[in-house]
N, C-alpha and C. Protein backbone atom coordinates (compact mmCIF):
# COMPACT_ATOMS: atom_id res chain seq x y z
N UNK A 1 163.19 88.77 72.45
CA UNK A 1 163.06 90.17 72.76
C UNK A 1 161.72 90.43 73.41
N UNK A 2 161.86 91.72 73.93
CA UNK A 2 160.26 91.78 75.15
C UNK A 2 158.89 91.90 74.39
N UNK A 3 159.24 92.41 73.00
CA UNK A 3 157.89 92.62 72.40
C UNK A 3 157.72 91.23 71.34
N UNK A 4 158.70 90.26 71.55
CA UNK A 4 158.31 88.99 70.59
C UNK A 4 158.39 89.41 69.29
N UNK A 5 159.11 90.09 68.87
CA UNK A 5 159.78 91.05 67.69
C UNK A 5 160.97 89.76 67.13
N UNK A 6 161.00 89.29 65.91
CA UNK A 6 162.18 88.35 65.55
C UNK A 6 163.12 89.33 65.15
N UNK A 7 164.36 89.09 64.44
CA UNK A 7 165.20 89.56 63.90
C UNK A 7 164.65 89.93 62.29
N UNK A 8 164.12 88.79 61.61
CA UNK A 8 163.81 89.33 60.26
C UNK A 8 162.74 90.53 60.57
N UNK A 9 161.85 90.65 60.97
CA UNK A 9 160.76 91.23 61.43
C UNK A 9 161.04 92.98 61.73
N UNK A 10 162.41 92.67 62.54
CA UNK A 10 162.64 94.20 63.39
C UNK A 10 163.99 95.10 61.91
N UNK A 11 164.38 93.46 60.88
CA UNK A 11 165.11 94.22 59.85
C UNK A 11 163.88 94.85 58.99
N UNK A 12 163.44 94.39 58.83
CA UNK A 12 162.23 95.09 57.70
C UNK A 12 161.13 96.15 58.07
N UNK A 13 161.13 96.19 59.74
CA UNK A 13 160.83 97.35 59.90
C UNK A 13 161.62 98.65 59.91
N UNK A 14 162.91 98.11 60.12
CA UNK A 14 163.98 99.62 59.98
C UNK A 14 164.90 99.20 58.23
N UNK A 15 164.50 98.49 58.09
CA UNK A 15 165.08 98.48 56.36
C UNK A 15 166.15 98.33 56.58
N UNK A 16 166.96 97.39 57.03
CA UNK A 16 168.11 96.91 57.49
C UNK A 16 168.44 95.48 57.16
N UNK A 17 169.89 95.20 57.13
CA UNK A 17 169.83 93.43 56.92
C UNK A 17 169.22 92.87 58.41
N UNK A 18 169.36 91.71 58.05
CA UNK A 18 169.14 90.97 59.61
C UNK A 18 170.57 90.69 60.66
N UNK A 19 171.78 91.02 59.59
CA UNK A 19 172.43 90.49 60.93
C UNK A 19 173.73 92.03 61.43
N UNK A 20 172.72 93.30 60.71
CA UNK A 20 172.64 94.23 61.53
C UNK A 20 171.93 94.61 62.55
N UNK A 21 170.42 93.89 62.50
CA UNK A 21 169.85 93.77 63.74
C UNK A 21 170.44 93.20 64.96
N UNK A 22 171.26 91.43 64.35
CA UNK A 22 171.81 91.13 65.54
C UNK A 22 172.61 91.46 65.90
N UNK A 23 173.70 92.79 65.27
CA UNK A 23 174.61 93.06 65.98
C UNK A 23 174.28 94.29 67.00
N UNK A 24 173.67 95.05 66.56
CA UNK A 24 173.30 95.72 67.31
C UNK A 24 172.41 95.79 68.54
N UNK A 25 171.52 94.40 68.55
CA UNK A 25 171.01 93.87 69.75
C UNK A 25 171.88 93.67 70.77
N UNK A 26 173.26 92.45 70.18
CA UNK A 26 174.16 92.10 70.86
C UNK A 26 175.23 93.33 71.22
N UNK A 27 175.27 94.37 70.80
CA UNK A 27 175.56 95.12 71.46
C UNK A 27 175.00 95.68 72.52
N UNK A 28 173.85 95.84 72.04
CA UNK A 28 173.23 96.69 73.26
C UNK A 28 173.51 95.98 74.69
N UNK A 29 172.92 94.27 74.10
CA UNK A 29 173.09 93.51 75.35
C UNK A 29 174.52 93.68 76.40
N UNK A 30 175.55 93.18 75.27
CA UNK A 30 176.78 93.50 75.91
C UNK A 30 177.22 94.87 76.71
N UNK A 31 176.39 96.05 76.40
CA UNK A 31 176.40 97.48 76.95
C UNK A 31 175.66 97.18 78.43
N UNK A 32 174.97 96.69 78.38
CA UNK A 32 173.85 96.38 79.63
C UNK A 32 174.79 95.27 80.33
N UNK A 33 175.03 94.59 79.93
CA UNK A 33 175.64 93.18 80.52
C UNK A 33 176.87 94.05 81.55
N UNK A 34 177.54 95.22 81.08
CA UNK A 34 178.56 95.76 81.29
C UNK A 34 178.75 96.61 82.42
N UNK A 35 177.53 97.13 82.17
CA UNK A 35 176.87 98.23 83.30
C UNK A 35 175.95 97.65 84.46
N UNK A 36 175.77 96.54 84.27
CA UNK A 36 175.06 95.79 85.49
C UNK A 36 176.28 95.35 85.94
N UNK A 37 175.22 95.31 87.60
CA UNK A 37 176.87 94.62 88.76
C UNK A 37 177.20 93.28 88.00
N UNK A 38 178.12 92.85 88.57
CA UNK A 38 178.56 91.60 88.36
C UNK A 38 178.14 90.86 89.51
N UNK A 39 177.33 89.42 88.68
CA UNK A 39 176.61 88.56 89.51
C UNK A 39 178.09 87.36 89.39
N UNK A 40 177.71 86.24 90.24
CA UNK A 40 178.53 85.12 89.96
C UNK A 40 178.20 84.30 88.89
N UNK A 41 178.88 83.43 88.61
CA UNK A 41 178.93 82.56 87.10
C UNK A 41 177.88 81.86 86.96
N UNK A 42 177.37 81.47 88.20
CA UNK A 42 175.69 80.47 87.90
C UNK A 42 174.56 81.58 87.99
N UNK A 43 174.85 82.65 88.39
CA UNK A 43 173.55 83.56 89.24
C UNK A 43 172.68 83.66 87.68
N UNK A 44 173.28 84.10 86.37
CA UNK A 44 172.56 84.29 85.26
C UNK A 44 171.94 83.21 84.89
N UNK A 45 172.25 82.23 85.15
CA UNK A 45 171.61 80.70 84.29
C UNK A 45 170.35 80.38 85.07
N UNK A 46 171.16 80.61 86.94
CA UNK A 46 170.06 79.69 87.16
C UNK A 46 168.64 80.88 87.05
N UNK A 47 168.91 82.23 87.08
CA UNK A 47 167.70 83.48 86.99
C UNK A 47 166.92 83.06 85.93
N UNK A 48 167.64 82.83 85.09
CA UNK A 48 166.72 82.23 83.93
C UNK A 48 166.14 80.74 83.70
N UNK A 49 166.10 80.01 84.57
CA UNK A 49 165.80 78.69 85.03
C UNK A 49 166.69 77.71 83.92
N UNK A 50 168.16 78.06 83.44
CA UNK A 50 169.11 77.61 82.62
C UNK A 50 169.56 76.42 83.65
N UNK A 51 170.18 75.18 83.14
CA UNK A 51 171.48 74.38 83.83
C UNK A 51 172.55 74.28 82.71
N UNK A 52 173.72 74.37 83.57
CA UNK A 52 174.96 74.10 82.64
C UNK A 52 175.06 72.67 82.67
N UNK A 53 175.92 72.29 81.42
CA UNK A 53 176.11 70.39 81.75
C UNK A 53 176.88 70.52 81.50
């Protein structure tokens, strides 16, 4: 995450479990993922200097 915030970290600041944090991250992501254009199938990996094998 952008502020280097973990999951246990961001539960105990909102008094939450941890894997309500991750769902709701992964939502958000998936909300964003949704609403951005659609790139092609490598464009995300390689942006992030990822390789598939």
């Amino acid at each position: 995450m952008r502020g280097g915030d973990t999951y246990a970290r961001l539960a105990t600041r909102f008094r939450v479990g941890v894997a309500a944090v991750y769902r709701h991250v992964r939502e958000a992501v998936d909300l964003l993922a949704a609403l951005a254009p659609h790139a092609g199938a490598g464009d995300a990996e390689r942006a992030c200097g990822r390789r598939r094998t």
